[in-house]
PDB file of N, CA and C in Angstrom:
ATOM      1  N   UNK A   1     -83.598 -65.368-129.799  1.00  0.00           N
ATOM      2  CA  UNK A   1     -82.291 -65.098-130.361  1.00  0.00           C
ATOM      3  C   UNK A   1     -81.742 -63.766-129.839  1.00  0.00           C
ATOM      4  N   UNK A   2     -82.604 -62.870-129.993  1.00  0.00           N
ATOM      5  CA  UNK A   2     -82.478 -61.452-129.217  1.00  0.00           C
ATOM      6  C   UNK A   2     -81.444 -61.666-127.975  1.00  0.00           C
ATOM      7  N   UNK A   3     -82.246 -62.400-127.147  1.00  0.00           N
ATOM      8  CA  UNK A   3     -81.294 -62.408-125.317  1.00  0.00           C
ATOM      9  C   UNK A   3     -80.566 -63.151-125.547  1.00  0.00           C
ATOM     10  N   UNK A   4     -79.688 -64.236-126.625  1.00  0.00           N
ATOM     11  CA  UNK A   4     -78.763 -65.109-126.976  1.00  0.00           C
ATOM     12  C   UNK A   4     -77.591 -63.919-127.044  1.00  0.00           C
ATOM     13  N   UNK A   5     -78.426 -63.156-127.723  1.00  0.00           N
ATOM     14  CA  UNK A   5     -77.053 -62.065-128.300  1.00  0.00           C
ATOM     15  C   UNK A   5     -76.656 -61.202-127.282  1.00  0.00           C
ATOM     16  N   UNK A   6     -78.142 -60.684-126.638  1.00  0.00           N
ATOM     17  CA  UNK A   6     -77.811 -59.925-125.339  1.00  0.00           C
ATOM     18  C   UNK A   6     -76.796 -60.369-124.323  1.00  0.00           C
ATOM     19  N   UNK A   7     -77.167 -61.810-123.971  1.00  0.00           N
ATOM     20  CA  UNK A   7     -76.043 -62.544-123.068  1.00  0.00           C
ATOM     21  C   UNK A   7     -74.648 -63.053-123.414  1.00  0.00           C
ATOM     22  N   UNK A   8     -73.911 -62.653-124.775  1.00  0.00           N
ATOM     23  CA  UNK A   8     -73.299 -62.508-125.085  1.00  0.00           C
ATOM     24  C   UNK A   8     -72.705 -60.975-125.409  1.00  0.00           C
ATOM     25  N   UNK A   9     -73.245 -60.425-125.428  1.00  0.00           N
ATOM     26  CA  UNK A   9     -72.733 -58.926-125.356  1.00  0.00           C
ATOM     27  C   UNK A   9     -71.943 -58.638-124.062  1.00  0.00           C
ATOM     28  N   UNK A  10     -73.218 -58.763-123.313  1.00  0.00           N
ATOM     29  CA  UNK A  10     -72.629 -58.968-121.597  1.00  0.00           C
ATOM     30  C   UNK A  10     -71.567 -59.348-121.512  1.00  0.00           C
ATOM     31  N   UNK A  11     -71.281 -60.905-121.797  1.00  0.00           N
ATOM     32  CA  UNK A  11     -70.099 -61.378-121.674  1.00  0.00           C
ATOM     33  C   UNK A  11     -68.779 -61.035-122.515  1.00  0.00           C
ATOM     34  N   UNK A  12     -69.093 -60.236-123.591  1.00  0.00           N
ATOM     35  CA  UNK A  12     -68.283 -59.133-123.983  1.00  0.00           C
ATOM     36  C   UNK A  12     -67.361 -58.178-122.804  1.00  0.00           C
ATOM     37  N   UNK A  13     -68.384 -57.674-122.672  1.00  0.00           N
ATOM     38  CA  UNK A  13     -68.248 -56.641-121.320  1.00  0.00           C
ATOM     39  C   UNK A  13     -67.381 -57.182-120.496  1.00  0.00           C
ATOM     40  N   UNK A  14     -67.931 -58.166-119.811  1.00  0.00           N
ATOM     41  CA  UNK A  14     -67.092 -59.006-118.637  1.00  0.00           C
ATOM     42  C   UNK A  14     -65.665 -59.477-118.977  1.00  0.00           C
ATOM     43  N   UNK A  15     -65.118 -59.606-120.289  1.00  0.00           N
ATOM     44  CA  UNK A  15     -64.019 -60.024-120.761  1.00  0.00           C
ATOM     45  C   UNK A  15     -63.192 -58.686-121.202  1.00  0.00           C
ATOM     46  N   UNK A  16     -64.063 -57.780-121.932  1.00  0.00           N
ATOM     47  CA  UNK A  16     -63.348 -56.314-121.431  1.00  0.00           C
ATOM     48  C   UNK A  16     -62.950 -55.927-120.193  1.00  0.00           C
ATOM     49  N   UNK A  17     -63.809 -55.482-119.448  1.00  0.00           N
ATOM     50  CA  UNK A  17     -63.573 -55.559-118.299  1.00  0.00           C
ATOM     51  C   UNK A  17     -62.134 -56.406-117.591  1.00  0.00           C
ATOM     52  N   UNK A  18     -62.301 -57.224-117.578  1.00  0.00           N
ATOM     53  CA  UNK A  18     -61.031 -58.450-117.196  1.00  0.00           C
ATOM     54  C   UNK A  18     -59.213 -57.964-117.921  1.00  0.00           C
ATOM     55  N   UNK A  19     -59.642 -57.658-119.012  1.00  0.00           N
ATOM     56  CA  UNK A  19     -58.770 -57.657-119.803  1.00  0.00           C
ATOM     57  C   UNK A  19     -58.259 -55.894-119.463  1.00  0.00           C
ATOM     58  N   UNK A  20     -59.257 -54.881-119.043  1.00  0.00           N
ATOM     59  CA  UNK A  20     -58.559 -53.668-119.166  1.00  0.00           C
ATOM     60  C   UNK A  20     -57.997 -53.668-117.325  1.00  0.00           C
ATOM     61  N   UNK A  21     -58.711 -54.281-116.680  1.00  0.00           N
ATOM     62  CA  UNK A  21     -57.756 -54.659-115.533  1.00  0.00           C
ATOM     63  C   UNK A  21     -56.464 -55.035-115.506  1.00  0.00           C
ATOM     64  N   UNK A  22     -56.176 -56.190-116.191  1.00  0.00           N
ATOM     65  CA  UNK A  22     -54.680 -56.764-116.240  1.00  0.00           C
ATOM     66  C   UNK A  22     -53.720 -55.580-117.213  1.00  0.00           C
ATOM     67  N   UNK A  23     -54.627 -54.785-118.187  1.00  0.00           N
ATOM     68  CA  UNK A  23     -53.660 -53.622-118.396  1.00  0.00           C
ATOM     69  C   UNK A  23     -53.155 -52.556-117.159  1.00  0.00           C
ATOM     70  N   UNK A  24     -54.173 -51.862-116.694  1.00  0.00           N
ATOM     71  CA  UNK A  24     -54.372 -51.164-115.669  1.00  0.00           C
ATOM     72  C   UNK A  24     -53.097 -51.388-114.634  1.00  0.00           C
ATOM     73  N   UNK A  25     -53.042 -52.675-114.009  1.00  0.00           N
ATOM     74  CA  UNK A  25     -51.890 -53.702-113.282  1.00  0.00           C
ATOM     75  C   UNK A  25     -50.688 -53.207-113.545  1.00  0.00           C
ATOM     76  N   UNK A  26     -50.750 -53.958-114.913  1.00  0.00           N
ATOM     77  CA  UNK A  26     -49.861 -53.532-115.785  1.00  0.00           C
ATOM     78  C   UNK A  26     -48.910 -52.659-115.988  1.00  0.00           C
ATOM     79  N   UNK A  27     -49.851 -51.488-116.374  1.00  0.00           N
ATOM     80  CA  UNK A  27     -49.211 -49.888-116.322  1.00  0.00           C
ATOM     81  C   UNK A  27     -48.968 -49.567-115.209  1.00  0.00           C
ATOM     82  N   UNK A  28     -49.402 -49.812-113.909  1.00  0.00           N
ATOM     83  CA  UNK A  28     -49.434 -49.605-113.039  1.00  0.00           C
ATOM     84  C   UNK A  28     -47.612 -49.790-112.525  1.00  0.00           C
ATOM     85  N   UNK A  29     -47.623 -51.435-112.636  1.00  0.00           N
ATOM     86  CA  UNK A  29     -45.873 -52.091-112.802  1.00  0.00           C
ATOM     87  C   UNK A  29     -45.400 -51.175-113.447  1.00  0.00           C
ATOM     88  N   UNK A  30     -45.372 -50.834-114.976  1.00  0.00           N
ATOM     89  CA  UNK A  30     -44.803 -50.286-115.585  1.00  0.00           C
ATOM     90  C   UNK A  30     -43.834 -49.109-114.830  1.00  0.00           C
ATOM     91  N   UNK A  31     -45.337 -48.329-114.203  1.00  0.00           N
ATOM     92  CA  UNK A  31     -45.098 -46.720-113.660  1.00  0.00           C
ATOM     93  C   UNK A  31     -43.978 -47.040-112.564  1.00  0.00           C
ATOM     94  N   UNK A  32     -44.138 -47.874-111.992  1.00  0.00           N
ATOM     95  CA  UNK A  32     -43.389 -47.911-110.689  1.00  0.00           C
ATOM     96  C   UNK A  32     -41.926 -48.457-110.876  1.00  0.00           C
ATOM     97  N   UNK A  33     -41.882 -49.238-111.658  1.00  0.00           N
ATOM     98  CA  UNK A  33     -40.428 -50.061-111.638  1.00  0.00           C
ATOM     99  C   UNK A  33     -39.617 -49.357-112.765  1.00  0.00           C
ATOM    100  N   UNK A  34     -40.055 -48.819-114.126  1.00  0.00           N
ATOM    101  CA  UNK A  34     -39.428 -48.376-115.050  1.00  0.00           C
ATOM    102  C   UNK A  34     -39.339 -46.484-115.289  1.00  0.00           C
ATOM    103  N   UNK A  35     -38.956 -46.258-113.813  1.00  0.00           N
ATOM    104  CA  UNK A  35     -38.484 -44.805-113.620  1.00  0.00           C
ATOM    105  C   UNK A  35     -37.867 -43.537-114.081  1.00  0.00           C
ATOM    106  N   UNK A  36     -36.512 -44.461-114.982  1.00  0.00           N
ATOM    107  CA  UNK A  36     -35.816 -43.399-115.592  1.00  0.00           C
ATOM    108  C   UNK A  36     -35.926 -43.519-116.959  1.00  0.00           C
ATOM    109  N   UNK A  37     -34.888 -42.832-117.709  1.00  0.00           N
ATOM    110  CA  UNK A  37     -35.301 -42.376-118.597  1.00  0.00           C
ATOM    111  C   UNK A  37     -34.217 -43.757-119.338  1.00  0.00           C
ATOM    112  N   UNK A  38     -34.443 -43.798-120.872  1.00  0.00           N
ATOM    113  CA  UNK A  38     -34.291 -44.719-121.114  1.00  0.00           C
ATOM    114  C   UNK A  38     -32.419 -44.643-121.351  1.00  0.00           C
ATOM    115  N   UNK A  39     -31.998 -43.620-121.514  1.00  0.00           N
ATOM    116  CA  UNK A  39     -30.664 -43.325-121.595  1.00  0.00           C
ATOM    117  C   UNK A  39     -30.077 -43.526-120.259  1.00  0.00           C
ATOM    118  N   UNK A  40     -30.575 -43.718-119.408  1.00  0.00           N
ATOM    119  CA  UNK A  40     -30.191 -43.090-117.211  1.00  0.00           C
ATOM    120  C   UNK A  40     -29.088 -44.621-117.676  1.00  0.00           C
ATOM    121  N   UNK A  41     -28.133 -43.945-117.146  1.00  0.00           N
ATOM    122  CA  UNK A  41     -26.959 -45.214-116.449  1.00  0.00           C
ATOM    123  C   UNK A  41     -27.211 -45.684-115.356  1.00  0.00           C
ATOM    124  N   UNK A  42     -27.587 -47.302-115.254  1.00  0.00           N
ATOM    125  CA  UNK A  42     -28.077 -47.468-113.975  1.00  0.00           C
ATOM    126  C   UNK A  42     -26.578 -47.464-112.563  1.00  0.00           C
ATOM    127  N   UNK A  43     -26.720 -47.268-111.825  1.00  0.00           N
ATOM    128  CA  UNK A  43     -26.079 -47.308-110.771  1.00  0.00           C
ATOM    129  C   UNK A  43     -26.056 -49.066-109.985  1.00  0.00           C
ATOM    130  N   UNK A  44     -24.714 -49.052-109.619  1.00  0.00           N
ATOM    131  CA  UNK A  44     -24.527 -50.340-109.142  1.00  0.00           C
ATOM    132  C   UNK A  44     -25.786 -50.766-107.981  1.00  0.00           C
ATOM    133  N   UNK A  45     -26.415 -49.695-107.063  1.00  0.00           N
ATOM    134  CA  UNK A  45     -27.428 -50.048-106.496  1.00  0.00           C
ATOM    135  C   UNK A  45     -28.696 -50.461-107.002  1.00  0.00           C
ATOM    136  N   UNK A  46     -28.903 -49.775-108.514  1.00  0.00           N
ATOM    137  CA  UNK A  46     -29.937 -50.288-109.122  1.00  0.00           C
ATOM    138  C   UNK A  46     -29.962 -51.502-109.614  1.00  0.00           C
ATOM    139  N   UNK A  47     -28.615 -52.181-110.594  1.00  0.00           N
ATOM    140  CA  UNK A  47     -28.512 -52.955-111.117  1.00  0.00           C
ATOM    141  C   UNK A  47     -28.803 -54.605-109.745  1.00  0.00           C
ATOM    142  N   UNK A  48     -28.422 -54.053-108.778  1.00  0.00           N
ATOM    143  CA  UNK A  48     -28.521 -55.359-107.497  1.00  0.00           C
ATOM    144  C   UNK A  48     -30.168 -55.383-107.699  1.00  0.00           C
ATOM    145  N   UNK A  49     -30.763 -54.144-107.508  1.00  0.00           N
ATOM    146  CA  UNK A  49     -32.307 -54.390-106.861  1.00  0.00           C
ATOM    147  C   UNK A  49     -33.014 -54.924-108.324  1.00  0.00           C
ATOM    148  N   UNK A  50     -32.473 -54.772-108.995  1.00  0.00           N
ATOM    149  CA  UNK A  50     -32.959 -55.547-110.595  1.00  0.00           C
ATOM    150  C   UNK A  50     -32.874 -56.942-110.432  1.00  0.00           C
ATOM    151  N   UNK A  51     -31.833 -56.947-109.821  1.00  0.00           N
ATOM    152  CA  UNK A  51     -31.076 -58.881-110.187  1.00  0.00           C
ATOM    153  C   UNK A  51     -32.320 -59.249-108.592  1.00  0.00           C
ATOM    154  N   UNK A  52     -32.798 -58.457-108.050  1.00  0.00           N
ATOM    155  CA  UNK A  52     -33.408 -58.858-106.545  1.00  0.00           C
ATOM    156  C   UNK A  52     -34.868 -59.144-107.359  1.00  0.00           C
ATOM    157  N   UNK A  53     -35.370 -58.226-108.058  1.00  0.00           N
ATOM    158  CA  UNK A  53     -36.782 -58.396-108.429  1.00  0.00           C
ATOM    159  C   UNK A  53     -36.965 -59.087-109.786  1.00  0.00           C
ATOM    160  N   UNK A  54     -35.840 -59.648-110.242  1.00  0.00           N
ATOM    161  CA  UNK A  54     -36.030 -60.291-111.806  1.00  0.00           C
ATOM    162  C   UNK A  54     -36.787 -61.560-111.633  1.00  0.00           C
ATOM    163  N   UNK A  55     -37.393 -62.102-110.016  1.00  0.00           N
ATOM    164  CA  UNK A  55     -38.032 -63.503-110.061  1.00  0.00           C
ATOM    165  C   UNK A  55     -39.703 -62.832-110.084  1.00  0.00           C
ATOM    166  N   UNK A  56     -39.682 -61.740-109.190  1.00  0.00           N
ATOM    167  CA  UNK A  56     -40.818 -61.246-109.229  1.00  0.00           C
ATOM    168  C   UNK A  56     -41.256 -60.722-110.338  1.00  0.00           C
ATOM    169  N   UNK A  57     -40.668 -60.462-111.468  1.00  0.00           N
ATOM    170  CA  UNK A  57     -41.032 -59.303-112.410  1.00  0.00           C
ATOM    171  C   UNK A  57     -41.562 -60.580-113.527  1.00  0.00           C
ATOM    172  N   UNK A  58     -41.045 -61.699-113.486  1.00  0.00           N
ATOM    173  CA  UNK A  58     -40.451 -62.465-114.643  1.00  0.00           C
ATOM    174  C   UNK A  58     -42.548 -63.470-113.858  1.00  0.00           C
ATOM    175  N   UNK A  59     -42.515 -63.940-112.873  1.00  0.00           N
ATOM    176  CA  UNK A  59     -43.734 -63.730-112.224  1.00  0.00           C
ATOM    177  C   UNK A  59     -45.153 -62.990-112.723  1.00  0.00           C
ATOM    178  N   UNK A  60     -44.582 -61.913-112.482  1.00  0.00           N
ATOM    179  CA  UNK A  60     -46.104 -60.753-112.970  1.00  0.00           C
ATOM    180  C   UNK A  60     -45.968 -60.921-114.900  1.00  0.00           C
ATOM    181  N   UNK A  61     -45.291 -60.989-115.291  1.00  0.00           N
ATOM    182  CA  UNK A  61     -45.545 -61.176-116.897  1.00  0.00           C
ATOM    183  C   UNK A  61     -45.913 -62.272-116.898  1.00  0.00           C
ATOM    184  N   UNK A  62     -45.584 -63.574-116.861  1.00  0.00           N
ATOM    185  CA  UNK A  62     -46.095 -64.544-116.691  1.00  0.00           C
ATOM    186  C   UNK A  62     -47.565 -64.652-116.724  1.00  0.00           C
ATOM    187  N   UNK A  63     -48.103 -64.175-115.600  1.00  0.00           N
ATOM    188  CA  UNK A  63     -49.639 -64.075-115.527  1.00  0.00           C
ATOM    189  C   UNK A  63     -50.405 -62.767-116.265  1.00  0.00           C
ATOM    190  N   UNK A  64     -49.501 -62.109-116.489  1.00  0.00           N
ATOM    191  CA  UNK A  64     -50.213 -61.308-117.175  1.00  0.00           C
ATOM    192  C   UNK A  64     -50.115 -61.972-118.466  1.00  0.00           C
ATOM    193  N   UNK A  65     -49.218 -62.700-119.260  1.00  0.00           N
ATOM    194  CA  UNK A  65     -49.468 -63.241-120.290  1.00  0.00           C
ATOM    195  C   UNK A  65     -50.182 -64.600-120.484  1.00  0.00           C
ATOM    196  N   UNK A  66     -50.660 -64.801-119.119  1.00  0.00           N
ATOM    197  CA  UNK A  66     -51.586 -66.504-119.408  1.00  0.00           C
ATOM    198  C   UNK A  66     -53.489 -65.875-119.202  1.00  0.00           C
ATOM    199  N   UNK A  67     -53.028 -64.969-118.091  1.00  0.00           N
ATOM    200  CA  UNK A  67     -54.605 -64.198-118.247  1.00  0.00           C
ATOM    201  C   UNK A  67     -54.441 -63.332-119.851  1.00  0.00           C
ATOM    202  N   UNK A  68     -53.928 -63.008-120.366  1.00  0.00           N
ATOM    203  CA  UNK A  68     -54.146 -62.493-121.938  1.00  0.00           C
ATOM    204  C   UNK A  68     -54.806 -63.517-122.698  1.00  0.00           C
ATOM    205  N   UNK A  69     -54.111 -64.229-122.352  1.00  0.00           N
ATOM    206  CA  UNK A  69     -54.323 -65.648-123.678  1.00  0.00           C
ATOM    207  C   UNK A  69     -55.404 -66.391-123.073  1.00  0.00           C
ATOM    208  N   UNK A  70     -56.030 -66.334-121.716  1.00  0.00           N
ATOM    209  CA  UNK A  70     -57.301 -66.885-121.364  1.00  0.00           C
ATOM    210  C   UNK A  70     -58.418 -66.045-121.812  1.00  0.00           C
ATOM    211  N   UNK A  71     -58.227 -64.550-121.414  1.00  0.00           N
ATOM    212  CA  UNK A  71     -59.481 -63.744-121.759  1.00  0.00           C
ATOM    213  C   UNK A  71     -59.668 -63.635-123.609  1.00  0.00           C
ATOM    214  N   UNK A  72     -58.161 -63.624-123.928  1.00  0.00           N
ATOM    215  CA  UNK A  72     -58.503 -63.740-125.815  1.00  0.00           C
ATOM    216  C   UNK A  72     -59.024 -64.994-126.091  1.00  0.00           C
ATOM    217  N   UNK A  73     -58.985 -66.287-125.639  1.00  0.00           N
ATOM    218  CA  UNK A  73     -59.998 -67.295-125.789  1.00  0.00           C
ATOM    219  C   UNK A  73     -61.161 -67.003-125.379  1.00  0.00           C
ATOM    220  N   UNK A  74     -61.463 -66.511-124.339  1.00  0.00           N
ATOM    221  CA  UNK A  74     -62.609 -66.132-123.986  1.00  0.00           C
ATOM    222  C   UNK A  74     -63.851 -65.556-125.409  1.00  0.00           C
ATOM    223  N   UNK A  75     -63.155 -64.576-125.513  1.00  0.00           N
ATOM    224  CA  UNK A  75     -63.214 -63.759-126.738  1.00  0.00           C
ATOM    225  C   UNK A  75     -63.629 -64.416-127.670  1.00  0.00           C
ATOM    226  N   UNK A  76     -62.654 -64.868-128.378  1.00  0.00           N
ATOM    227  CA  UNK A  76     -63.083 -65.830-129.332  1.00  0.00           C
ATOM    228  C   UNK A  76     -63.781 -66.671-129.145  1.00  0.00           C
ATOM    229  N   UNK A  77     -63.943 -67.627-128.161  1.00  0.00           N
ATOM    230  CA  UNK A  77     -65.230 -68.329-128.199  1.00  0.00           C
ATOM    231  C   UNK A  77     -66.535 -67.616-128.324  1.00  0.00           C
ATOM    232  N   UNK A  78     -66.643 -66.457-127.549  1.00  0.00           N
ATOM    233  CA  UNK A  78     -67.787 -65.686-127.363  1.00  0.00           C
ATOM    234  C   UNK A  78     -68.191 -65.004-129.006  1.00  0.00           C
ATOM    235  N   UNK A  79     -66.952 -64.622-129.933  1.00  0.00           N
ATOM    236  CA  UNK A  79     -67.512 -64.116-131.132  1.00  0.00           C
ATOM    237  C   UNK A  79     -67.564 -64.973-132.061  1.00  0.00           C
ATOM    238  N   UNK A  80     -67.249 -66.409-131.186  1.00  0.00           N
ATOM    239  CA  UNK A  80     -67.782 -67.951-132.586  1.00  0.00           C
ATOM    240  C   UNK A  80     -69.260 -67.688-132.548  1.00  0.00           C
ATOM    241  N   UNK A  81     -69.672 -67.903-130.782  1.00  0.00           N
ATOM    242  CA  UNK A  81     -71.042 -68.401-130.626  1.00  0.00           C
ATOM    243  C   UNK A  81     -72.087 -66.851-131.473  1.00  0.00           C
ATOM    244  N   UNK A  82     -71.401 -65.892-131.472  1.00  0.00           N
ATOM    245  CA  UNK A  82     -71.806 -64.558-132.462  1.00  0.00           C
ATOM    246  C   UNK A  82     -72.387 -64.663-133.652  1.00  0.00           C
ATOM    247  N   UNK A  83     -71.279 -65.591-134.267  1.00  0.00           N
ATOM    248  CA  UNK A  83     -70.723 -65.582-135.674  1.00  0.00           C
ATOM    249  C   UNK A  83     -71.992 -66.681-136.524  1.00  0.00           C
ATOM    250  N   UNK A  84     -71.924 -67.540-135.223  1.00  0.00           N
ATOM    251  CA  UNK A  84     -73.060 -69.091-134.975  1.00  0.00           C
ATOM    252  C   UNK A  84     -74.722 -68.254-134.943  1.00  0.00           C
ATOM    253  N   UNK A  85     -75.048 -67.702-134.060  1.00  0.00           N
ATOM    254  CA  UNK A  85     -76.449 -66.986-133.947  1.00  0.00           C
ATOM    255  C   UNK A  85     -76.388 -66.026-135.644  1.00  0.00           C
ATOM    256  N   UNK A  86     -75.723 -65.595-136.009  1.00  0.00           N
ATOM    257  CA  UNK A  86     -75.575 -64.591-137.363  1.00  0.00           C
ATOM    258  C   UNK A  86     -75.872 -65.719-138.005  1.00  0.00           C
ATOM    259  N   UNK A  87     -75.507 -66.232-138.321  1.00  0.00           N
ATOM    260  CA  UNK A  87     -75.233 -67.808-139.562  1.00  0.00           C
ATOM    261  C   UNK A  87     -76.902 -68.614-139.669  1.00  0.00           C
ATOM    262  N   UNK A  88     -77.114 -68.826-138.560  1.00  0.00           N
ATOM    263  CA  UNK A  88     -78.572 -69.410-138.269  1.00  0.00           C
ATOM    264  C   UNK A  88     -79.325 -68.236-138.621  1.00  0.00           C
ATOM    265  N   UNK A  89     -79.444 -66.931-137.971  1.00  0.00           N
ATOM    266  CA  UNK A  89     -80.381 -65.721-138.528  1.00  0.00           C
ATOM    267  C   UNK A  89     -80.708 -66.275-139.830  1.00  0.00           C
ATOM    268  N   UNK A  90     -78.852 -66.168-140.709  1.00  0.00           N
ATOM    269  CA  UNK A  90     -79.096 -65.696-142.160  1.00  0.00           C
ATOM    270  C   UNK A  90     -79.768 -66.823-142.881  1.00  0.00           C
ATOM    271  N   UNK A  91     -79.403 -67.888-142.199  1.00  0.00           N
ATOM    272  CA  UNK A  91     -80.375 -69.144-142.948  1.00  0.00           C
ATOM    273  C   UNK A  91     -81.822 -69.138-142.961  1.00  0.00           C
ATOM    274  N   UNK A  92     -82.547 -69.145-141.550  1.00  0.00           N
ATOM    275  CA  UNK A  92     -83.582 -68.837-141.562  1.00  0.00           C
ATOM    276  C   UNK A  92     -84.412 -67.959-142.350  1.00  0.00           C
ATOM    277  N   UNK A  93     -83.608 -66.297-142.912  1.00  0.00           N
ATOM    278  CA  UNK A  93     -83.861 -65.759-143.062  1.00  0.00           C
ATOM    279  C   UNK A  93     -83.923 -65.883-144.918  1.00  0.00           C
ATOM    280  N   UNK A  94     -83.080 -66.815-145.221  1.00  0.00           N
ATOM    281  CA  UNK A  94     -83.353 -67.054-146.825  1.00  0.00           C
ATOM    282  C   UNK A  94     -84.330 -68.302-147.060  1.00  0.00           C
ATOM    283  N   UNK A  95     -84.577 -69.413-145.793  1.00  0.00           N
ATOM    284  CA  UNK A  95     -85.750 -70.151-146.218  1.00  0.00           C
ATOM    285  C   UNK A  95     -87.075 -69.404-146.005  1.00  0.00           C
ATOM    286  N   UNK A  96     -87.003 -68.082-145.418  1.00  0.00           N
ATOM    287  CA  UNK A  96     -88.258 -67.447-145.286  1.00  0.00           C
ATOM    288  C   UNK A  96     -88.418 -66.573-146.484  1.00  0.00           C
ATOM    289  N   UNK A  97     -87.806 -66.119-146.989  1.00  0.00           N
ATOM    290  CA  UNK A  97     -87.398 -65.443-148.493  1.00  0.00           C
ATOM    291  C   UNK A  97     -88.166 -66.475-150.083  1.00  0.00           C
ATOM    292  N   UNK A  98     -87.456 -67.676-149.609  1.00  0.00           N
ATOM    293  CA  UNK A  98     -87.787 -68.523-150.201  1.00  0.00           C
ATOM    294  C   UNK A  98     -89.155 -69.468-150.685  1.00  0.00           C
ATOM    295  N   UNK A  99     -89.670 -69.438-149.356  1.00  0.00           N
ATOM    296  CA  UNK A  99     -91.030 -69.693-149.075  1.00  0.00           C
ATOM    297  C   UNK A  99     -91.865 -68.951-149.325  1.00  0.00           C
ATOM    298  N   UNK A 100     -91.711 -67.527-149.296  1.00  0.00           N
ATOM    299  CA  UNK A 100     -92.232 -66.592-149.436  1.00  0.00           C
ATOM    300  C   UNK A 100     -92.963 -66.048-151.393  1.00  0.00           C
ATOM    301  N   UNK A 101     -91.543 -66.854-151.597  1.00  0.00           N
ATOM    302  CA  UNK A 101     -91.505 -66.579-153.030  1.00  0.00           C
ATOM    303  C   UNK A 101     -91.770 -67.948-153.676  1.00  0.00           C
ATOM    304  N   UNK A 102     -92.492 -69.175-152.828  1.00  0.00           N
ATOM    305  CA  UNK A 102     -93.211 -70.533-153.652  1.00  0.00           C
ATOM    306  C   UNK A 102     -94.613 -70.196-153.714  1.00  0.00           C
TER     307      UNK A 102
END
């Protein structure tokens, strides 16, 4: 049961991991495309290169929101099978209680 949990920890990790990447990306977009300040009047040159990158931008959220919702399944499956090894422990652990005390 020990390395059940271990190999799920891991795969903790690996879904962290995954998940602080697509932030990382993320912020990364953020830093680069959202420059000014939130008051800045955009300029007619900006407003074109907006309407130029709104397929690309509309793109990167996209996947950043289907890899979210894959790695949070991930997740959750991984803290069922958790929840599953805990549940069996605790059973075991009251027919041994039990036995103990016939």
């Amino acid at each position: 049961m020990d390395w059940e949990l271990r190999n799920l920890f891991d795969d903790l990790e690996v879904v962290q991991e995954k998940i602080n990447d697509v932030v990382t990306s993320f912020v990364w977009f953020d830093d680069e495309y959202f420059t000014h300040e939130p008051n800045h009047m955009l300029t007619k040159k900006e407003i074109y290169t907006h309407g130029w990158k709104y397929h690309e931008h509309r793109i990167k959220n996209t996947q950043v929101i289907d890899l979210m919702l894959m790695y949070m399944k991930d997740f959750d499956d991984i803290m069922k099978q958790i929840r599953e090894i805990e549940k069996a422990s605790s059973d075991m652990n009251s027919l041994a209680t039990r036995s103990d005390n016939a």
